[in-house]
PDB file of N, CA and C in Angstrom:
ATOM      1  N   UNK A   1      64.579  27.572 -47.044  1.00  0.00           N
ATOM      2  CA  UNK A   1      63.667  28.680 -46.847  1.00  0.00           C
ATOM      3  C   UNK A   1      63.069  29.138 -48.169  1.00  0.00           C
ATOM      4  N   UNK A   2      63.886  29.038 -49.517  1.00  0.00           N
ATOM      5  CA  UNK A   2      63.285  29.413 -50.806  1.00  0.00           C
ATOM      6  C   UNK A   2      62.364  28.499 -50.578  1.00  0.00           C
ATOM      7  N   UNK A   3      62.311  27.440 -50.594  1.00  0.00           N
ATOM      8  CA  UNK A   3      60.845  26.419 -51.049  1.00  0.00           C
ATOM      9  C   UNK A   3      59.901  26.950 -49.980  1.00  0.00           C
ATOM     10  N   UNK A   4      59.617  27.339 -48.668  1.00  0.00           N
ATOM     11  CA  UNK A   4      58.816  28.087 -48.543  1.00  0.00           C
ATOM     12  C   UNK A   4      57.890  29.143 -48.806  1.00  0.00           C
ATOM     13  N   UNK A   5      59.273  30.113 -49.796  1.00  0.00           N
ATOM     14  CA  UNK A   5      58.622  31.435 -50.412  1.00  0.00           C
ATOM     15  C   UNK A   5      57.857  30.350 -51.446  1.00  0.00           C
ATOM     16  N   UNK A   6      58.447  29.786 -52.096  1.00  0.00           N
ATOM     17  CA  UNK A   6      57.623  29.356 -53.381  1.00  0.00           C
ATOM     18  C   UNK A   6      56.565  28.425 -52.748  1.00  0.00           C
ATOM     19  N   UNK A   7      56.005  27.949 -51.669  1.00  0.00           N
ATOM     20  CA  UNK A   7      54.504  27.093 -51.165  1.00  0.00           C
ATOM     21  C   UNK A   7      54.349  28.567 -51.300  1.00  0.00           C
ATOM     22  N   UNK A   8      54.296  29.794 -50.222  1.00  0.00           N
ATOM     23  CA  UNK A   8      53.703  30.400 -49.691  1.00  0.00           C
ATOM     24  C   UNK A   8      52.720  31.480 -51.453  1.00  0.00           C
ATOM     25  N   UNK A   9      53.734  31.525 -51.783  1.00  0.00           N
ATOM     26  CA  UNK A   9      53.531  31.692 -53.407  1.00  0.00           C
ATOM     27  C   UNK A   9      52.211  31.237 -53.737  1.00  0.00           C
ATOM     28  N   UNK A  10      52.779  29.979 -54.342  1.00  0.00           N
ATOM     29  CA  UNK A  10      51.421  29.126 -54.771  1.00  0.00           C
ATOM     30  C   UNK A  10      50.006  29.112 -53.957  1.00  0.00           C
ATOM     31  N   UNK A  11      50.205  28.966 -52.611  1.00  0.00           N
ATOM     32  CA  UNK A  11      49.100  29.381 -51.547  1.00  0.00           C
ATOM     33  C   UNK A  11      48.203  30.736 -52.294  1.00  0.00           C
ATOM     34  N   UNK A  12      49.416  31.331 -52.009  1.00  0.00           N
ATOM     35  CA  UNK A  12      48.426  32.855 -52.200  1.00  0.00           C
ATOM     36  C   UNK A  12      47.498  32.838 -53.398  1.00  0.00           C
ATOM     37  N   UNK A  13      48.453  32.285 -54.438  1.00  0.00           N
ATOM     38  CA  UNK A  13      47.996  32.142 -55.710  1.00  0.00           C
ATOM     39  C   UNK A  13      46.679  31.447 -56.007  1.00  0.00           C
ATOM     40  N   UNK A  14      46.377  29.836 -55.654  1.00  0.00           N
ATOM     41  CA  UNK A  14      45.580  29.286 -55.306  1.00  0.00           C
ATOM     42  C   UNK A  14      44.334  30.021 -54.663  1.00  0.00           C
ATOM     43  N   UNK A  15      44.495  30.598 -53.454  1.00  0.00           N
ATOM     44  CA  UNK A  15      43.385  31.213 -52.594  1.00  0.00           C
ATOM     45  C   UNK A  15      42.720  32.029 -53.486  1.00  0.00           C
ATOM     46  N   UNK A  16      43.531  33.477 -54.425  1.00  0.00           N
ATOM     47  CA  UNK A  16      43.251  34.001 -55.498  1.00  0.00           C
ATOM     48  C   UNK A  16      41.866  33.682 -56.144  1.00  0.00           C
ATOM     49  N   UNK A  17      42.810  32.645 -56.824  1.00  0.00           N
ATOM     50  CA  UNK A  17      41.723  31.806 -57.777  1.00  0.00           C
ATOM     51  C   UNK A  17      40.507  30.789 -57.012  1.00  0.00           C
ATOM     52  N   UNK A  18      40.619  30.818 -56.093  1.00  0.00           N
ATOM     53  CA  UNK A  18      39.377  30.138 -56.034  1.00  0.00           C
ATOM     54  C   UNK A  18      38.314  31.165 -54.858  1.00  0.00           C
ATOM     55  N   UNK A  19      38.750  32.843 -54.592  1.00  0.00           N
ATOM     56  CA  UNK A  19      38.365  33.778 -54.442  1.00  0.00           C
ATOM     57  C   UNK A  19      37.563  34.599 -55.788  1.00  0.00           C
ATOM     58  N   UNK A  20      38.294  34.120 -56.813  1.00  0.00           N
ATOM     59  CA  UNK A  20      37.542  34.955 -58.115  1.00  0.00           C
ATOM     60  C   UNK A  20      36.277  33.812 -58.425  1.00  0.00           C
ATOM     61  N   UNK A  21      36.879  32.324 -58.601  1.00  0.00           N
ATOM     62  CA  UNK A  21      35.709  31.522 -58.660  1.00  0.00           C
ATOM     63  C   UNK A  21      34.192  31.877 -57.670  1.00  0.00           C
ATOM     64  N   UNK A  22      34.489  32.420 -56.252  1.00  0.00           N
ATOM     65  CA  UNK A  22      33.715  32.322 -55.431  1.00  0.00           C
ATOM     66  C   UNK A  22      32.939  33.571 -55.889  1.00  0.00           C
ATOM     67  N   UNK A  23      33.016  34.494 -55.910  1.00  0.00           N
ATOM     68  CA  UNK A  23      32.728  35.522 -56.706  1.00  0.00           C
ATOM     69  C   UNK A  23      31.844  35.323 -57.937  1.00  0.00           C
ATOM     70  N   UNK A  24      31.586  34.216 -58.845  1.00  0.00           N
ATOM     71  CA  UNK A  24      31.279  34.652 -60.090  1.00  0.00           C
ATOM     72  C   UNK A  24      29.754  34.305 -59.320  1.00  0.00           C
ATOM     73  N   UNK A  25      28.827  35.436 -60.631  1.00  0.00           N
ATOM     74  CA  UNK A  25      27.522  35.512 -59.911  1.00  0.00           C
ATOM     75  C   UNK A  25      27.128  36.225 -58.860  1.00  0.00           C
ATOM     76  N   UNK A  26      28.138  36.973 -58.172  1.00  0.00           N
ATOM     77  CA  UNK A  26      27.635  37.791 -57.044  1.00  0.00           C
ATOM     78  C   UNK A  26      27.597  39.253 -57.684  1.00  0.00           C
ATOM     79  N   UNK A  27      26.805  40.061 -57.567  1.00  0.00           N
ATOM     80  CA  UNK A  27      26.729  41.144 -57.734  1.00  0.00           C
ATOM     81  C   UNK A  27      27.471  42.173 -56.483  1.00  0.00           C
ATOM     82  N   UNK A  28      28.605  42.093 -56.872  1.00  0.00           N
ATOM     83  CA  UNK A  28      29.459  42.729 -56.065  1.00  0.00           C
ATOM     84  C   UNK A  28      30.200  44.274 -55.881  1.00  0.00           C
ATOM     85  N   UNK A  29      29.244  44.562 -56.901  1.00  0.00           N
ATOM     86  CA  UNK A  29      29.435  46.080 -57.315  1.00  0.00           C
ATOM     87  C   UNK A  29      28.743  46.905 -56.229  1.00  0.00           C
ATOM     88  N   UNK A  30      27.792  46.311 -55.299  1.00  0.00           N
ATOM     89  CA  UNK A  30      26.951  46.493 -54.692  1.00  0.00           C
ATOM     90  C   UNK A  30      27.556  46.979 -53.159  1.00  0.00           C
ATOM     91  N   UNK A  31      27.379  48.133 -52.552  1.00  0.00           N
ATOM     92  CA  UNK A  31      28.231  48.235 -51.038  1.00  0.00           C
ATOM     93  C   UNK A  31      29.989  48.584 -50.867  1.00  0.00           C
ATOM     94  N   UNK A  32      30.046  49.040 -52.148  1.00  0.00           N
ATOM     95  CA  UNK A  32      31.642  49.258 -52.400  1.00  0.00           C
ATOM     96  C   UNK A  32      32.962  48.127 -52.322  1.00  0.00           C
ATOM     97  N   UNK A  33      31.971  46.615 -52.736  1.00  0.00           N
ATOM     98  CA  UNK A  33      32.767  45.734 -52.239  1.00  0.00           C
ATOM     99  C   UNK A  33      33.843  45.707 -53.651  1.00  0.00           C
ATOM    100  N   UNK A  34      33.433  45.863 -54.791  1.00  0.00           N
ATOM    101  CA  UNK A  34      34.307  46.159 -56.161  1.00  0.00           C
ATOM    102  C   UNK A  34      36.044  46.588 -55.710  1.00  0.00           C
ATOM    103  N   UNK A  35      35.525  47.879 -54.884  1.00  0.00           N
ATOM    104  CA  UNK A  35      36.442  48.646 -54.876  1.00  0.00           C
ATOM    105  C   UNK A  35      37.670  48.036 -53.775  1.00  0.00           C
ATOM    106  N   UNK A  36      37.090  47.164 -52.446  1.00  0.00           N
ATOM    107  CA  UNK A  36      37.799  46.416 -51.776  1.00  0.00           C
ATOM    108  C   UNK A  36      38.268  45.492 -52.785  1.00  0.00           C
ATOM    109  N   UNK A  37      37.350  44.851 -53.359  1.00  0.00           N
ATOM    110  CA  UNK A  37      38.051  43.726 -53.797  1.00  0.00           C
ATOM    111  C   UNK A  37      39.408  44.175 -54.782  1.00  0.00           C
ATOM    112  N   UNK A  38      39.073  45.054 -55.507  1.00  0.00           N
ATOM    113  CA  UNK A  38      40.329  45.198 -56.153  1.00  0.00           C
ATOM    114  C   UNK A  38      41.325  45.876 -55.359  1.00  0.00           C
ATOM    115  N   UNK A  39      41.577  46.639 -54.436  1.00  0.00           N
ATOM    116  CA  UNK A  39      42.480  46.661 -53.114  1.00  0.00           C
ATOM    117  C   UNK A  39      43.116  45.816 -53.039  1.00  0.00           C
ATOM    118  N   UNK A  40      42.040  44.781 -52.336  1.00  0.00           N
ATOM    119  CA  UNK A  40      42.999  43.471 -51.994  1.00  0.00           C
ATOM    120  C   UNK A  40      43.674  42.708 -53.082  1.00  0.00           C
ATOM    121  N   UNK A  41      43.055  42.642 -54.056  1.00  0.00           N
ATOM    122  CA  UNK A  41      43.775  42.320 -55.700  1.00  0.00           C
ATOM    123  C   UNK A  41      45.476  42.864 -55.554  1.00  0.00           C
ATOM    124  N   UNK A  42      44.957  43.790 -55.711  1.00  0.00           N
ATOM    125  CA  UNK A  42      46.078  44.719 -56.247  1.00  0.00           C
ATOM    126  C   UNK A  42      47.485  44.735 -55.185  1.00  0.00           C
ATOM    127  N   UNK A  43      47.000  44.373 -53.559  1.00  0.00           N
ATOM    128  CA  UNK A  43      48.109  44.013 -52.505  1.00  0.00           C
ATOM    129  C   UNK A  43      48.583  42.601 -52.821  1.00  0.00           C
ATOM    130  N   UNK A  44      47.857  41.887 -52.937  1.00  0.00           N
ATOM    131  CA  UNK A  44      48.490  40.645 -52.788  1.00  0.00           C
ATOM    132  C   UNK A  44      49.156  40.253 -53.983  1.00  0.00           C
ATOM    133  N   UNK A  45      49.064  40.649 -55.228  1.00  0.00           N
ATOM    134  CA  UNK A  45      49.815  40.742 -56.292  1.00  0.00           C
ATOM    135  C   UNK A  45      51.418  41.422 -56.074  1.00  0.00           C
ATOM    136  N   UNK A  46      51.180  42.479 -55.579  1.00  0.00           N
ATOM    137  CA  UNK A  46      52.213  43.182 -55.139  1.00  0.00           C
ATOM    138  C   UNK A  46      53.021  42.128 -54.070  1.00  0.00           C
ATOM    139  N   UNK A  47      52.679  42.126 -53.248  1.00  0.00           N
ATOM    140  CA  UNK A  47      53.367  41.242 -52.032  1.00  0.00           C
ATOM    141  C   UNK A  47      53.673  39.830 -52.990  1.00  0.00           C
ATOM    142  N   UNK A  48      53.052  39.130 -53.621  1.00  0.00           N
ATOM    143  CA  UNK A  48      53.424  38.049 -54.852  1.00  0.00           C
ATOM    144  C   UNK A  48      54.899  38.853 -55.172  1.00  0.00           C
ATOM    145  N   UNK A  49      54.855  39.734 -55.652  1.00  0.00           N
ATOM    146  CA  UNK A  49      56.183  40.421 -56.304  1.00  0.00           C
ATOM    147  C   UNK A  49      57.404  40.410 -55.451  1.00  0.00           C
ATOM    148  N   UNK A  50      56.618  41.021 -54.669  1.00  0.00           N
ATOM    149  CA  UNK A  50      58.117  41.087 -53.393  1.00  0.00           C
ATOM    150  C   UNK A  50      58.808  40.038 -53.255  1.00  0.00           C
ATOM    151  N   UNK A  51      57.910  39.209 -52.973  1.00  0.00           N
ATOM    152  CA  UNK A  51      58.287  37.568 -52.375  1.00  0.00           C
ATOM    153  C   UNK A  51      59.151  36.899 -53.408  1.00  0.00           C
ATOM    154  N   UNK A  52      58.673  37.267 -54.342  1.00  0.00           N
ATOM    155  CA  UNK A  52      59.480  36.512 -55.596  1.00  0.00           C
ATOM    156  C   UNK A  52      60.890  37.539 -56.135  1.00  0.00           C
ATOM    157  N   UNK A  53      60.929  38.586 -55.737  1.00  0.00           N
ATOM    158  CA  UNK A  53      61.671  39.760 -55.472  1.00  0.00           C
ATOM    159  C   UNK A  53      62.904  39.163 -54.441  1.00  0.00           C
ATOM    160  N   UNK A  54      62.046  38.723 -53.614  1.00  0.00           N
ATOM    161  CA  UNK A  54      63.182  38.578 -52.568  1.00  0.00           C
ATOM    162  C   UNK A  54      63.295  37.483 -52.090  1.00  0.00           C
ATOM    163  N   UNK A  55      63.726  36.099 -52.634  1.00  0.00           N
ATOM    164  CA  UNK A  55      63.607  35.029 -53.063  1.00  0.00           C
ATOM    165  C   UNK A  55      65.123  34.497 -52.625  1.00  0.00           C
ATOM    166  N   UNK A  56      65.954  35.365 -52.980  1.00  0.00           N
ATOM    167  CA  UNK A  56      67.407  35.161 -53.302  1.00  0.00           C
ATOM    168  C   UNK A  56      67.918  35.008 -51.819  1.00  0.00           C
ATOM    169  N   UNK A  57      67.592  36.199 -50.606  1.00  0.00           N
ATOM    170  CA  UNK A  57      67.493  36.431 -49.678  1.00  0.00           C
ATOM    171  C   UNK A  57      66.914  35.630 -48.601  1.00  0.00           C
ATOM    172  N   UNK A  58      66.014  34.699 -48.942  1.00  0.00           N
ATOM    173  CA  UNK A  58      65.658  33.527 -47.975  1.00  0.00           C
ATOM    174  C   UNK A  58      66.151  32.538 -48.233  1.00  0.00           C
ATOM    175  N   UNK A  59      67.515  32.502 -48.695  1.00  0.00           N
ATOM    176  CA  UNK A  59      68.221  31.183 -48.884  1.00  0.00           C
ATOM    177  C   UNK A  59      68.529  30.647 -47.375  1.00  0.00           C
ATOM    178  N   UNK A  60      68.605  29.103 -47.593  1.00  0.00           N
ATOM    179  CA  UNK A  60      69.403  28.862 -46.097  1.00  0.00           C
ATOM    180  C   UNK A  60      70.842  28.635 -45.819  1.00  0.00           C
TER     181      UNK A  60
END
């Protein structure tokens, strides 16, 4: 079950980055999307934490 947390990890991680890639060039300041976007930034980092937080706990 750990090697799950750690795909699910990297997943998130991955999506991330090729969410900021998708982004470059958009004027996104535009419609309050800034402010979502860093929301969602700022959760899924967090939940990154947890997961790796609680790592020990999805042993099998």
């Amino acid at each position: 079950m750990s090697l799950n947390v750690d795909r699910t990890i990297e997943d998130l991680d991955q999506s991330m980055r090729e969410l900021r890639s998708a982004l470059r060039g958009i004027p996104f300041r535009a419609g309050g999307f800034k402010n979502t976007h860093d929301k969602l930034t700022r959760a899924v980092a967090h939940l990154v934490v947890l997961l790796d937080a609680s790592r020990a706990t999805f042993r099998e």
